[in-house]
C-alpha atoms as a PDB file:
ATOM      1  CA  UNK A   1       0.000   0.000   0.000  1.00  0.00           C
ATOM      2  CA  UNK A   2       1.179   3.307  -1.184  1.00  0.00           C
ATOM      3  CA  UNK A   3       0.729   5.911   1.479  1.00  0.00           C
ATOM      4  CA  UNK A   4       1.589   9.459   1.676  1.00  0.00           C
ATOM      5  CA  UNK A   5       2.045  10.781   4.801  1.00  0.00           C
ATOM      6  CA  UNK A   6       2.582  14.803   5.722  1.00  0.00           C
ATOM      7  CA  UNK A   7       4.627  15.546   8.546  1.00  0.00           C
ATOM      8  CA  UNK A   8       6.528  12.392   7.970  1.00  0.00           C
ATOM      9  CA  UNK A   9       9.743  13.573   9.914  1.00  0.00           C
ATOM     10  CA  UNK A  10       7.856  14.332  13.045  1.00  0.00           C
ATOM     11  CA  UNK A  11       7.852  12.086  15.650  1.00  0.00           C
ATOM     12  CA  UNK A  12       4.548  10.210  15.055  1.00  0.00           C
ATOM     13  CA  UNK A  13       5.390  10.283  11.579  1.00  0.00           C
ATOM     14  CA  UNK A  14       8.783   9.051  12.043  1.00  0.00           C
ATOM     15  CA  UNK A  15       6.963   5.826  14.101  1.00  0.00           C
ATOM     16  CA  UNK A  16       4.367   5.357  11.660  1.00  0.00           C
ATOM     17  CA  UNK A  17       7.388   4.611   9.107  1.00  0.00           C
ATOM     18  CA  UNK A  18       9.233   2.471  11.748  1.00  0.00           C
ATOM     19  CA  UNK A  19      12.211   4.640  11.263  1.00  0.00           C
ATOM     20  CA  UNK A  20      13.557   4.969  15.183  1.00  0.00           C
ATOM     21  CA  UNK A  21      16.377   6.845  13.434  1.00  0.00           C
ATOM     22  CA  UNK A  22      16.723  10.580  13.882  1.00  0.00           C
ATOM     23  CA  UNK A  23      18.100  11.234  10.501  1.00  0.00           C
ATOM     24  CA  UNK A  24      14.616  12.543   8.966  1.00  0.00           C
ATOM     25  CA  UNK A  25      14.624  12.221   5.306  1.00  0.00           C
ATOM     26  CA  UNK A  26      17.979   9.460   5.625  1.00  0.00           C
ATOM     27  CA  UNK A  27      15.606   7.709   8.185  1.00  0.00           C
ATOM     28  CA  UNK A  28      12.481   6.927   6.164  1.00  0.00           C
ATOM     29  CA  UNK A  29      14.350   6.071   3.288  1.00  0.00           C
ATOM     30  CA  UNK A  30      15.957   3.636   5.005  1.00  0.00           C
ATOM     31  CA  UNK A  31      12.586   2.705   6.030  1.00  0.00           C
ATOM     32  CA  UNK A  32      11.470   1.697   2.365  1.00  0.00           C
ATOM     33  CA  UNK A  33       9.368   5.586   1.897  1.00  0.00           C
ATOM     34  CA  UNK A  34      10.192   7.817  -0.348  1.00  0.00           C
ATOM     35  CA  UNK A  35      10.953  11.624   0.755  1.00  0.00           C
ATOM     36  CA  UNK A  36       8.533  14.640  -0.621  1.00  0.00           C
ATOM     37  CA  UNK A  37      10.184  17.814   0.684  1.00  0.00           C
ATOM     38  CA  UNK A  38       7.383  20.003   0.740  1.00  0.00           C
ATOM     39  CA  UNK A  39       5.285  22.594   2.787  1.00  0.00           C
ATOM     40  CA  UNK A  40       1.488  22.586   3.727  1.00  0.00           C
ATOM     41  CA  UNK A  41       1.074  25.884   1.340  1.00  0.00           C
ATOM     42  CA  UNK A  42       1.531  23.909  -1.776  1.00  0.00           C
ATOM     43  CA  UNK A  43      -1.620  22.871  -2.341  1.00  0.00           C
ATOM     44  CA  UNK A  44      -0.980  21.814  -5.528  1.00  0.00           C
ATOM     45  CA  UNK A  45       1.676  19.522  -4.758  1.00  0.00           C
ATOM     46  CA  UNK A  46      -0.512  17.735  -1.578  1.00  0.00           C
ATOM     47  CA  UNK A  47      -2.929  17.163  -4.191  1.00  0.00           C
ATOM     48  CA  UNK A  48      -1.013  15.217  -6.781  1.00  0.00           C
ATOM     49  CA  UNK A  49       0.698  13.453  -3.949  1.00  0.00           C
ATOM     50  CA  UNK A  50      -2.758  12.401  -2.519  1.00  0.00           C
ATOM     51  CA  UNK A  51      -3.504  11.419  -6.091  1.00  0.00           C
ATOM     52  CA  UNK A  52      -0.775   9.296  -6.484  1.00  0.00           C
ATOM     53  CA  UNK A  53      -0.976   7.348  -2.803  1.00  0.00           C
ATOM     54  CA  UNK A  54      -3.563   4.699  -2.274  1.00  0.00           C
ATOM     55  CA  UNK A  55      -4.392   6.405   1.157  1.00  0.00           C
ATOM     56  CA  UNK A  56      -3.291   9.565   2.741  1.00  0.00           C
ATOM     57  CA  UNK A  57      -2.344  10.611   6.469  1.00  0.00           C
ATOM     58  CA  UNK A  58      -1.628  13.646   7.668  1.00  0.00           C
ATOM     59  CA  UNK A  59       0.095  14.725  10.599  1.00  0.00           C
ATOM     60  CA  UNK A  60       1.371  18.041   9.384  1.00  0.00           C
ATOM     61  CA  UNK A  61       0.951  21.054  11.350  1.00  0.00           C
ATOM     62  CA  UNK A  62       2.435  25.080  11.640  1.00  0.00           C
ATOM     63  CA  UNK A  63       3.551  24.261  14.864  1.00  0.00           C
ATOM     64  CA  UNK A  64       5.976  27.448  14.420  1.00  0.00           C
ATOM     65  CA  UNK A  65       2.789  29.312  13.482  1.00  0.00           C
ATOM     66  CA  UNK A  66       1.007  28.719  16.947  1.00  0.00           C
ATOM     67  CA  UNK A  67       4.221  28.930  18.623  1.00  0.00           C
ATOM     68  CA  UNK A  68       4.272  32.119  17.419  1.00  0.00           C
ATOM     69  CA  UNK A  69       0.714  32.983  18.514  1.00  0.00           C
ATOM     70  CA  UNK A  70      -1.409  32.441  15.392  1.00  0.00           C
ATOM     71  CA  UNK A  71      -3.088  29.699  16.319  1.00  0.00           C
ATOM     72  CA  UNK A  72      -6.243  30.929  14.033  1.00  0.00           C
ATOM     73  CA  UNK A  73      -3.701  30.985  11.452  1.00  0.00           C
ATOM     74  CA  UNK A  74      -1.957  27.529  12.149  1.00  0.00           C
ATOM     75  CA  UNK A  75      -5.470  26.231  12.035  1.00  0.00           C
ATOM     76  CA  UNK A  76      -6.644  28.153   8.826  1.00  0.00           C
ATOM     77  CA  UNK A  77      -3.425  26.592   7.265  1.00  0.00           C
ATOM     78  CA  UNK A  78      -4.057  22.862   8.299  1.00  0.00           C
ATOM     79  CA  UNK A  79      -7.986  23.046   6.970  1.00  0.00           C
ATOM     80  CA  UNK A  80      -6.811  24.110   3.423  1.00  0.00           C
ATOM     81  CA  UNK A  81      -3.846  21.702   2.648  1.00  0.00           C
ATOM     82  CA  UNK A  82      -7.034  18.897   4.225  1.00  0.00           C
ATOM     83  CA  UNK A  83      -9.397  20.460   1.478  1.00  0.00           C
ATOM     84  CA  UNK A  84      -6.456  20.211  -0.788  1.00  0.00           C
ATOM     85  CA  UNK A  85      -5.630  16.280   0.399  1.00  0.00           C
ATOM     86  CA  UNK A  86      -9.306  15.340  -0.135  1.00  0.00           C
ATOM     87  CA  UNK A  87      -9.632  16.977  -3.445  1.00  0.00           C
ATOM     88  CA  UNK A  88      -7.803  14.585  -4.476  1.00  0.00           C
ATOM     89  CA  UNK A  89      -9.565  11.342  -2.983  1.00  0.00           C
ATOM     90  CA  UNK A  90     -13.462  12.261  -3.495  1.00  0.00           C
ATOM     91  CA  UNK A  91     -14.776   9.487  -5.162  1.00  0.00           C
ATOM     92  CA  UNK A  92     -12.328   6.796  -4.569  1.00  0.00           C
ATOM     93  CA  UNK A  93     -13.491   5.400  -1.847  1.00  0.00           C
ATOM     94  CA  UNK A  94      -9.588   5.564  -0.158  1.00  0.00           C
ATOM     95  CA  UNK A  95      -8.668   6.292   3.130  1.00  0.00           C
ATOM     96  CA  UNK A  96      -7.896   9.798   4.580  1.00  0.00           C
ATOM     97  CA  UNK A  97      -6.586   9.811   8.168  1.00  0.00           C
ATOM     98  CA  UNK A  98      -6.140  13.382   9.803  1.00  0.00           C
ATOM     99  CA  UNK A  99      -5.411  15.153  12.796  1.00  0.00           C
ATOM    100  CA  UNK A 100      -7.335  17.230  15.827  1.00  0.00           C
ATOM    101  CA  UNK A 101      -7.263  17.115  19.494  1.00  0.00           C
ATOM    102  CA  UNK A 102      -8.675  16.263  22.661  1.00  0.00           C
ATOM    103  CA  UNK A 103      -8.272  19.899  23.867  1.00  0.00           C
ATOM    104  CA  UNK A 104     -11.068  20.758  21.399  1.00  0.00           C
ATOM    105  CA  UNK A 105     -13.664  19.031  23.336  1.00  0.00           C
ATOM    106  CA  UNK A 106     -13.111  21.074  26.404  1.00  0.00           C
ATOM    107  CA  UNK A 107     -13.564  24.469  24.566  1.00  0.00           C
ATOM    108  CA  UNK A 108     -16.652  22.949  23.131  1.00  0.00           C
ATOM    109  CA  UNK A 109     -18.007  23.142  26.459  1.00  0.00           C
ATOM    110  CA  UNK A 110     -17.336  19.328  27.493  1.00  0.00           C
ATOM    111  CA  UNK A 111     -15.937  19.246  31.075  1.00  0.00           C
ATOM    112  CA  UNK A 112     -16.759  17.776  34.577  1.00  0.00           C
ATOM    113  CA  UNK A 113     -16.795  14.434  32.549  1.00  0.00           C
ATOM    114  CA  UNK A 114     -14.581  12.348  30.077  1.00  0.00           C
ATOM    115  CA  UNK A 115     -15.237  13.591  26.394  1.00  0.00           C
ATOM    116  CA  UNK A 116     -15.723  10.688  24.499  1.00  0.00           C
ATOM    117  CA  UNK A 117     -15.340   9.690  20.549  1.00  0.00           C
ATOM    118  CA  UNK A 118     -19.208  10.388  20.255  1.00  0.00           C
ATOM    119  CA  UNK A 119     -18.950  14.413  21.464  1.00  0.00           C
ATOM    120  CA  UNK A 120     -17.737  17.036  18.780  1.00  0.00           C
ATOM    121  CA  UNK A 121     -18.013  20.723  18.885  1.00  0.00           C
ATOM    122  CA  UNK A 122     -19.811  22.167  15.864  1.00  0.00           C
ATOM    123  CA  UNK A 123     -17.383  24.362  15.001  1.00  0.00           C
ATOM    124  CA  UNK A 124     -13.921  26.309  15.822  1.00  0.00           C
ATOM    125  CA  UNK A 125     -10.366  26.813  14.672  1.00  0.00           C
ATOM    126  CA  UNK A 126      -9.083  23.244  13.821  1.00  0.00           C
ATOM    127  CA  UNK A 127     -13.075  21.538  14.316  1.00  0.00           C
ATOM    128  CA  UNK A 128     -13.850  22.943  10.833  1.00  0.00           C
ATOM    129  CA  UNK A 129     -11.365  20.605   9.263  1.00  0.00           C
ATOM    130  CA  UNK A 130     -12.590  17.385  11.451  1.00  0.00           C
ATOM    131  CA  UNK A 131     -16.011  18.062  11.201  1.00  0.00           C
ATOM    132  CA  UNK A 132     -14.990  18.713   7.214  1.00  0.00           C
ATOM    133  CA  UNK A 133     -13.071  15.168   7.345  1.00  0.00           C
ATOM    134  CA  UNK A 134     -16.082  13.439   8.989  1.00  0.00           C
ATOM    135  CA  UNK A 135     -18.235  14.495   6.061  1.00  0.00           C
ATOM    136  CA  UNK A 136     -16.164  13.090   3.395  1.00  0.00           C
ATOM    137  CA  UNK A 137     -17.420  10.007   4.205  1.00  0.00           C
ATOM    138  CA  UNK A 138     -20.428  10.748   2.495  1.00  0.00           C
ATOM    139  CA  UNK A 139     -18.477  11.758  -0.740  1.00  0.00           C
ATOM    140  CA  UNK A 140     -16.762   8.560  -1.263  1.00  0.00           C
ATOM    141  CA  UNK A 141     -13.557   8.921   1.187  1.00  0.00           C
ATOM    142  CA  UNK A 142     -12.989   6.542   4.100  1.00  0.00           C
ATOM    143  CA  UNK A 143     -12.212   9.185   6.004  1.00  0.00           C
ATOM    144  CA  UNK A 144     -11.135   9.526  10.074  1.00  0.00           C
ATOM    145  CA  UNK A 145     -10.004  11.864  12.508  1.00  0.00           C
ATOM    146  CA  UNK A 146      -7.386  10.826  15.123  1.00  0.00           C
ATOM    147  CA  UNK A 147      -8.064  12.564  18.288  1.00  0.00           C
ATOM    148  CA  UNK A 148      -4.311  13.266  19.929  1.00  0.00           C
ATOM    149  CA  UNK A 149      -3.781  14.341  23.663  1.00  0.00           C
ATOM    150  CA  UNK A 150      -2.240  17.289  24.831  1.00  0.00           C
ATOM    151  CA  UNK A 151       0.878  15.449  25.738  1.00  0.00           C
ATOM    152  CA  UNK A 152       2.279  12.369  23.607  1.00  0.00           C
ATOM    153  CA  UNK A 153       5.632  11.577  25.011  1.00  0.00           C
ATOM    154  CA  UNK A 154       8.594   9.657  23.489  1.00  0.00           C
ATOM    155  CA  UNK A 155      12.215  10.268  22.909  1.00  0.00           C
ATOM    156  CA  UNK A 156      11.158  11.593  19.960  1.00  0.00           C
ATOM    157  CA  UNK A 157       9.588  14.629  21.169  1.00  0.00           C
ATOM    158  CA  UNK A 158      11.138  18.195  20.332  1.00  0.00           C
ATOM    159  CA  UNK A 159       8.536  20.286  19.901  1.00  0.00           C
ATOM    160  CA  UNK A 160       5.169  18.619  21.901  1.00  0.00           C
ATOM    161  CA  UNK A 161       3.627  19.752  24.519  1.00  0.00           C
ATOM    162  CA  UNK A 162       5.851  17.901  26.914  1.00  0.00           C
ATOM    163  CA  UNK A 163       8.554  18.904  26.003  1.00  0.00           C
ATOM    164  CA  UNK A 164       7.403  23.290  25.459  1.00  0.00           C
ATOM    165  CA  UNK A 165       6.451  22.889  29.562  1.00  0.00           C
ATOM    166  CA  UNK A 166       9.939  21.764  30.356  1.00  0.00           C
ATOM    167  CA  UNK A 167      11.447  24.574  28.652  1.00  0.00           C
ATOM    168  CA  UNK A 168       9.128  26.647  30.090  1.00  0.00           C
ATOM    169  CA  UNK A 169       9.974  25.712  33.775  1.00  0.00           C
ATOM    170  CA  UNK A 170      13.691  25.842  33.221  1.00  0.00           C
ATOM    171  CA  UNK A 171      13.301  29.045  31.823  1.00  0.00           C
ATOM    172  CA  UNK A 172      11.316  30.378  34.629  1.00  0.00           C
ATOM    173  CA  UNK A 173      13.377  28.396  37.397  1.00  0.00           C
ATOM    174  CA  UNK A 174       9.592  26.820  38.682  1.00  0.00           C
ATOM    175  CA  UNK A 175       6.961  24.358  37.063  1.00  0.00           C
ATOM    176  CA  UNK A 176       3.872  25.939  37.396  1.00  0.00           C
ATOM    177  CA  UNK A 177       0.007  24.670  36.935  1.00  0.00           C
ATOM    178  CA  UNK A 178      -3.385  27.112  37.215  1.00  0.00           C
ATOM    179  CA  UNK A 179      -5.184  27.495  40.251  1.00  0.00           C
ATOM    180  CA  UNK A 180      -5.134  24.100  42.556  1.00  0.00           C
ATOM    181  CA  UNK A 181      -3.640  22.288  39.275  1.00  0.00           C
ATOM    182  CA  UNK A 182      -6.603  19.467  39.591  1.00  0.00           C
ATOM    183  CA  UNK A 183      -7.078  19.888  36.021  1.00  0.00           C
ATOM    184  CA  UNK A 184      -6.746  17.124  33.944  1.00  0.00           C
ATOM    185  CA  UNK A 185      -4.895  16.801  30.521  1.00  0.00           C
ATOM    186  CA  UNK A 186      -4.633  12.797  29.126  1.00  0.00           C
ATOM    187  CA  UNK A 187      -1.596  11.581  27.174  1.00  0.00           C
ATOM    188  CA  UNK A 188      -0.134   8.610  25.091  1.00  0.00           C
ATOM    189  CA  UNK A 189       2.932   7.485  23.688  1.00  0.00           C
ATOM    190  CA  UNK A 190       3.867   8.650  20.258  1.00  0.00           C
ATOM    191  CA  UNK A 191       4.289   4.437  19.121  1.00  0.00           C
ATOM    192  CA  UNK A 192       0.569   3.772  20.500  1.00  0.00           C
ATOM    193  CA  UNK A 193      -0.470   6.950  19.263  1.00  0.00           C
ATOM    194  CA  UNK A 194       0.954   5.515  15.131  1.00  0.00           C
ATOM    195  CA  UNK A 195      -0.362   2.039  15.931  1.00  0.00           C
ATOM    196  CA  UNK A 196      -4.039   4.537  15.844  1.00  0.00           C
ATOM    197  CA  UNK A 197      -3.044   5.854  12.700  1.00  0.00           C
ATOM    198  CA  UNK A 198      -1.969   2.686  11.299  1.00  0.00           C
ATOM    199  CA  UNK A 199      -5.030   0.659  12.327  1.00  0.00           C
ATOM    200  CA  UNK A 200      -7.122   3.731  11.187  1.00  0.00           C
ATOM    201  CA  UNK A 201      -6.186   3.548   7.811  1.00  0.00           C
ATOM    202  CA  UNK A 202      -6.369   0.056   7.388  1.00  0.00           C
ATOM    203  CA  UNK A 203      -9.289  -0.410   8.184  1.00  0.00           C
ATOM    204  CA  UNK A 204     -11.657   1.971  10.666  1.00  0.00           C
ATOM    205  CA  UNK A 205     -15.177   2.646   8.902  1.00  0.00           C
ATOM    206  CA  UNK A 206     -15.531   5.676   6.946  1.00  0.00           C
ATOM    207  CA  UNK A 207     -16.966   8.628   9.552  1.00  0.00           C
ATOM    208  CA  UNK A 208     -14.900   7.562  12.654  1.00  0.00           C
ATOM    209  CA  UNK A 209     -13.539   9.645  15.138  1.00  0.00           C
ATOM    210  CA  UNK A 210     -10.672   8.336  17.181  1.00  0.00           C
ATOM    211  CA  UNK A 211      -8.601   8.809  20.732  1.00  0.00           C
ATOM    212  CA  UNK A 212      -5.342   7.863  20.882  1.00  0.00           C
ATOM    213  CA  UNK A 213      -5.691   7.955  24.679  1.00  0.00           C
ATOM    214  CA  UNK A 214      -3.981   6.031  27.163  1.00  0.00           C
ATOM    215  CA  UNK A 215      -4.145   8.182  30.374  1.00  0.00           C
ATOM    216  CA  UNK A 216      -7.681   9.508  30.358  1.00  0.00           C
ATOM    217  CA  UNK A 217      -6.500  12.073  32.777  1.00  0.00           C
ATOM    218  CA  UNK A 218      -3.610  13.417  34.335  1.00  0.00           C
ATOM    219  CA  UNK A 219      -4.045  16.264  37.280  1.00  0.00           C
ATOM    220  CA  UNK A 220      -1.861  19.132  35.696  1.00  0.00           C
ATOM    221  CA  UNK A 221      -0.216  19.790  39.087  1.00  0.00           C
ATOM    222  CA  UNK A 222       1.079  16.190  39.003  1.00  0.00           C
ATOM    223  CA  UNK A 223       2.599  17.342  35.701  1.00  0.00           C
ATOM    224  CA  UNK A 224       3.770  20.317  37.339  1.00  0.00           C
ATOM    225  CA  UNK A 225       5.393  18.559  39.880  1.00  0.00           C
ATOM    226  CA  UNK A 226       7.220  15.922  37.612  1.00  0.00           C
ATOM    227  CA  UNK A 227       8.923  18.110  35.744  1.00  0.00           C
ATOM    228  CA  UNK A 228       9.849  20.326  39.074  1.00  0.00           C
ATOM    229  CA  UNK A 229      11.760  16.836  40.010  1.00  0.00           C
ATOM    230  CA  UNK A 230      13.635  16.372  37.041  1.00  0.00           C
ATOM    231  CA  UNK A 231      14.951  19.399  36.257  1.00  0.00           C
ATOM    232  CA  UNK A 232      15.329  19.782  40.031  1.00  0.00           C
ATOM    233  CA  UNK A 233      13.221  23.380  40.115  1.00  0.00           C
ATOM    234  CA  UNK A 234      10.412  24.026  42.331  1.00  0.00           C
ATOM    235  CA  UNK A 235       6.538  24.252  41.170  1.00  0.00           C
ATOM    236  CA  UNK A 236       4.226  27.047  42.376  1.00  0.00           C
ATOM    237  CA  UNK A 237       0.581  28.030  41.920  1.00  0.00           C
ATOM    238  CA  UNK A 238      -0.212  30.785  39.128  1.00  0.00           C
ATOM    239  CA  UNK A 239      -3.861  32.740  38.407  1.00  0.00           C
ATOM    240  CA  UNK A 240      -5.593  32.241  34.911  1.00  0.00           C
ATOM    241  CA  UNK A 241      -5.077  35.496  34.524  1.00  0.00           C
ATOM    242  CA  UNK A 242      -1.602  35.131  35.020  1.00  0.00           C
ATOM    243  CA  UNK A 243      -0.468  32.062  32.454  1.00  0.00           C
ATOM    244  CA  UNK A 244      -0.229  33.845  29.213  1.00  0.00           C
ATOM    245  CA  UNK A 245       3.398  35.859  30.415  1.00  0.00           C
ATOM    246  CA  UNK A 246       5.400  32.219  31.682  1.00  0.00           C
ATOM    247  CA  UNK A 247       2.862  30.134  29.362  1.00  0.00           C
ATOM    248  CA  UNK A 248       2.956  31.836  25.795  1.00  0.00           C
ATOM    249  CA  UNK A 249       0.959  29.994  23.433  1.00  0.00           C
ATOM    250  CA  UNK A 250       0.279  27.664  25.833  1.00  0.00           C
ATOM    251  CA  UNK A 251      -1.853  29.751  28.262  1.00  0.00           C
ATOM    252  CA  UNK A 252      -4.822  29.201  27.101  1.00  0.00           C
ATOM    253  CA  UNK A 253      -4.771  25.521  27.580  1.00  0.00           C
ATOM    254  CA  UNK A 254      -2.497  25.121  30.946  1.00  0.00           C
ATOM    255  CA  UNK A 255      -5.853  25.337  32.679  1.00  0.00           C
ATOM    256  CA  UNK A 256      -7.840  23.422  30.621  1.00  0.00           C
ATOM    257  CA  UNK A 257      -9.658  20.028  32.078  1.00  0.00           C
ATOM    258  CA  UNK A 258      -9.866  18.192  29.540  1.00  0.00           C
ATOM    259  CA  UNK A 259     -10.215  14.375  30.635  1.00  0.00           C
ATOM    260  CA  UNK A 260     -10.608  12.298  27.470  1.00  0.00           C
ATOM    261  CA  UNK A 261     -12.146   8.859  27.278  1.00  0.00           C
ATOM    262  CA  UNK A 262      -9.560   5.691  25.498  1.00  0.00           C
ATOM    263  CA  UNK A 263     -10.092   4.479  22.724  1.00  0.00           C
ATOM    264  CA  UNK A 264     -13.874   3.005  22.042  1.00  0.00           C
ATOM    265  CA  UNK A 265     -12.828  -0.242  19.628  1.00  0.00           C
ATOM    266  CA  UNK A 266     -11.628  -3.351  20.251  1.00  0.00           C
ATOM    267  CA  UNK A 267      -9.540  -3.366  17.397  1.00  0.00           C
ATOM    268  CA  UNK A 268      -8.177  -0.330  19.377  1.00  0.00           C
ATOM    269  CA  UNK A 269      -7.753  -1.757  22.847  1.00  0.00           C
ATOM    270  CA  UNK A 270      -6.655  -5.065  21.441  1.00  0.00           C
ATOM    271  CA  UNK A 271      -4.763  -4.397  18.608  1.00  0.00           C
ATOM    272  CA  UNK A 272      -2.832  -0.954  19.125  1.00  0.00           C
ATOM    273  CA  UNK A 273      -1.889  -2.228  22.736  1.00  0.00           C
ATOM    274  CA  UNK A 274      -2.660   1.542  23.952  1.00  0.00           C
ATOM    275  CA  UNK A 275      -2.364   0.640  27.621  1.00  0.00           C
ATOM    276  CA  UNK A 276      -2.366   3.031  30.547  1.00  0.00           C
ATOM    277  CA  UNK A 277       1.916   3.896  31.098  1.00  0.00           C
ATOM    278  CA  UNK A 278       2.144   6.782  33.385  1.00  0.00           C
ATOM    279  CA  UNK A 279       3.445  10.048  30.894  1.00  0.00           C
ATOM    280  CA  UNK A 280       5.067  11.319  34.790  1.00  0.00           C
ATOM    281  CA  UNK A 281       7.100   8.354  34.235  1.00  0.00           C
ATOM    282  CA  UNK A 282       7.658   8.870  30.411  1.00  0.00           C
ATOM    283  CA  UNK A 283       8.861  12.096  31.306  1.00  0.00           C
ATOM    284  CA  UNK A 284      10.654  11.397  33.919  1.00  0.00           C
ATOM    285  CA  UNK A 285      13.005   8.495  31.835  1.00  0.00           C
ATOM    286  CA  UNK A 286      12.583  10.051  28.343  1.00  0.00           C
ATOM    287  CA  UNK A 287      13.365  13.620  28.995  1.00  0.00           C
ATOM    288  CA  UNK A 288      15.583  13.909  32.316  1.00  0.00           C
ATOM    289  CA  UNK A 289      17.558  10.192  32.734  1.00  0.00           C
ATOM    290  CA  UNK A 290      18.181   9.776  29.405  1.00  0.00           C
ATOM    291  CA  UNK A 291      19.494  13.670  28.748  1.00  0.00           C
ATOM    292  CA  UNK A 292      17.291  14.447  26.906  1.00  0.00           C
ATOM    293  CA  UNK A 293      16.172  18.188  28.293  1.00  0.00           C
ATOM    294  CA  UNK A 294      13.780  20.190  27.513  1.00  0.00           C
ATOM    295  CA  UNK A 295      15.050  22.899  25.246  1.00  0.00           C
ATOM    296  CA  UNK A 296      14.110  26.399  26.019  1.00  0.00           C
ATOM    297  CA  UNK A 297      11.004  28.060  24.801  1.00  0.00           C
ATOM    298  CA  UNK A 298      11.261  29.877  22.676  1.00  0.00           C
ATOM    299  CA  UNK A 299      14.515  28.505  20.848  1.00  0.00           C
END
């Protein structure tokens, strides 16, 4: 099967091609796939990629973009080179696998319980282009969104989540969380997380929305706290009205509870192996034990 995959030297996409190697373009070559340099504003050249794959996945985002505070923008970016993708696959009846997150459920207004593969928000920055995905299965794509948590952790990691806190709390000399910190964020590993994307387009129905979940949900002070022990810094208590200056981008979502529900397959369960492994712990052996620290944010 012939599959082109954006944001194939990230670190999902780098697992989805089984190339542990940190090489990039060297890596998935020497993982049998064929390099595309390319950017999500050629829309011309995502659509005779697409055209030319038997099924499509893309990871690609403008991380830099809502790094640099355009989320909308980031967002705006992602849902055209998706329009572009499926342009390309109307009618064919192959699969399209994209991205969005759990953190979208929350700001739809789903809290005090686990948002689940059922709940969507009917619209938003990043929404549009799952809700846009989802309805491609009625135009002859077997389409699916993969849901990712806030944090997926692996050695692989340079730009997540995970790895923007750390910075963060070096930078600042404490870890901090918002309010009491019992918010909850879930998490998975980036190889459970491409065993979803795998699975998903092999063989999920057209339509589906999936979690790649394996903690449900972690209190964000618990975060907090892990990263104050590995980088050996102490963690403190901030207002919501005080995370955008430490936070940057990431202020608006620090005190977000967003506890998401696992996966709701068996093929999931079973077959992707997504078990519950502790992301405190991932952290904890990925980034600090085995040197690799958190790089300051920004770079």
């Amino acid at each position: 099967m012939r599959v082109f995959v954006t944001g194939a030297s990230g670190h999902i996409g780098l697992r989805h091609a089984h190339a542990r190697l940190r090489g990039h373009h060297r890596a998935l070559a020497a993982a049998g796939a064929e390099a595309r340099p390319g950017d999500l504003d050629d829309l011309d050249g995502l659509r005779e990629a697409a055209a030319a794959a038997d099924g499509v996945i893309h990871l690609a985002f403008k991380h830099d973009l809502m790094g640099a505070g355009d989320y909308a923008g980031a967002a705006a970016a992602d849902l055209a080179a998706t329009e572009a993708l499926a342009s390309a696959l109307k009618g064919t009846g192959k699969p399209l696998v994209t991205t969005s997150g759990t953190l979208m459920l929350a700001f739809a207004g789903i809290t005090g319980r686990p948002g689940t593969e059922a709940d969507f928000a009917p619209g938003g920055p990043r929404v549009d282009a799952e809700n846009f995905v989802i309805g491609l299965a009625e135009r002859g794509v077997r389409s699916s969104v993969v849901r990712l948590p806030p944090i997926v952790h692996s050695p692989l990691d340079h730009h997540g989540f995970a790895h923007i806190l750390i910075g963060i709390a070096r930078q600042a000399g404490v870890s901090g969380y918002v309010g009491d910190g019992a918010n909850r964020w879930p998490s998975v590993h980036t190889l459970d997380a491409a065993r979803v994307y795998r699975l998903a387009l092999e063989g999920t129905p057209a339509g589906s929305r999936l979690h790649a979940v394996a903690d449900e949900g972690i209190p964000f002070r618990d975060i907090a706290a892990a990263i104050g022990r590995g980088i050996g810094v102490p963690t403190g208590s901030i207002t919501a009205c005080d995370a955008a200056e430490p936070f940057a981008f990431l202020g608006a979502f620090v005190g977000v509870d967003n506890p998401t529900s696992r996966l709701n397959r068996p093929m999931t369960e079973q077959s992707a192996g997504v078990a519950p492994v502790s992301v405190l712990d991932a952290m904890c052996l990925i980034h600090f034990r085995r040197g690799w620290p958190g790089r300051p944010y920004p770079s």
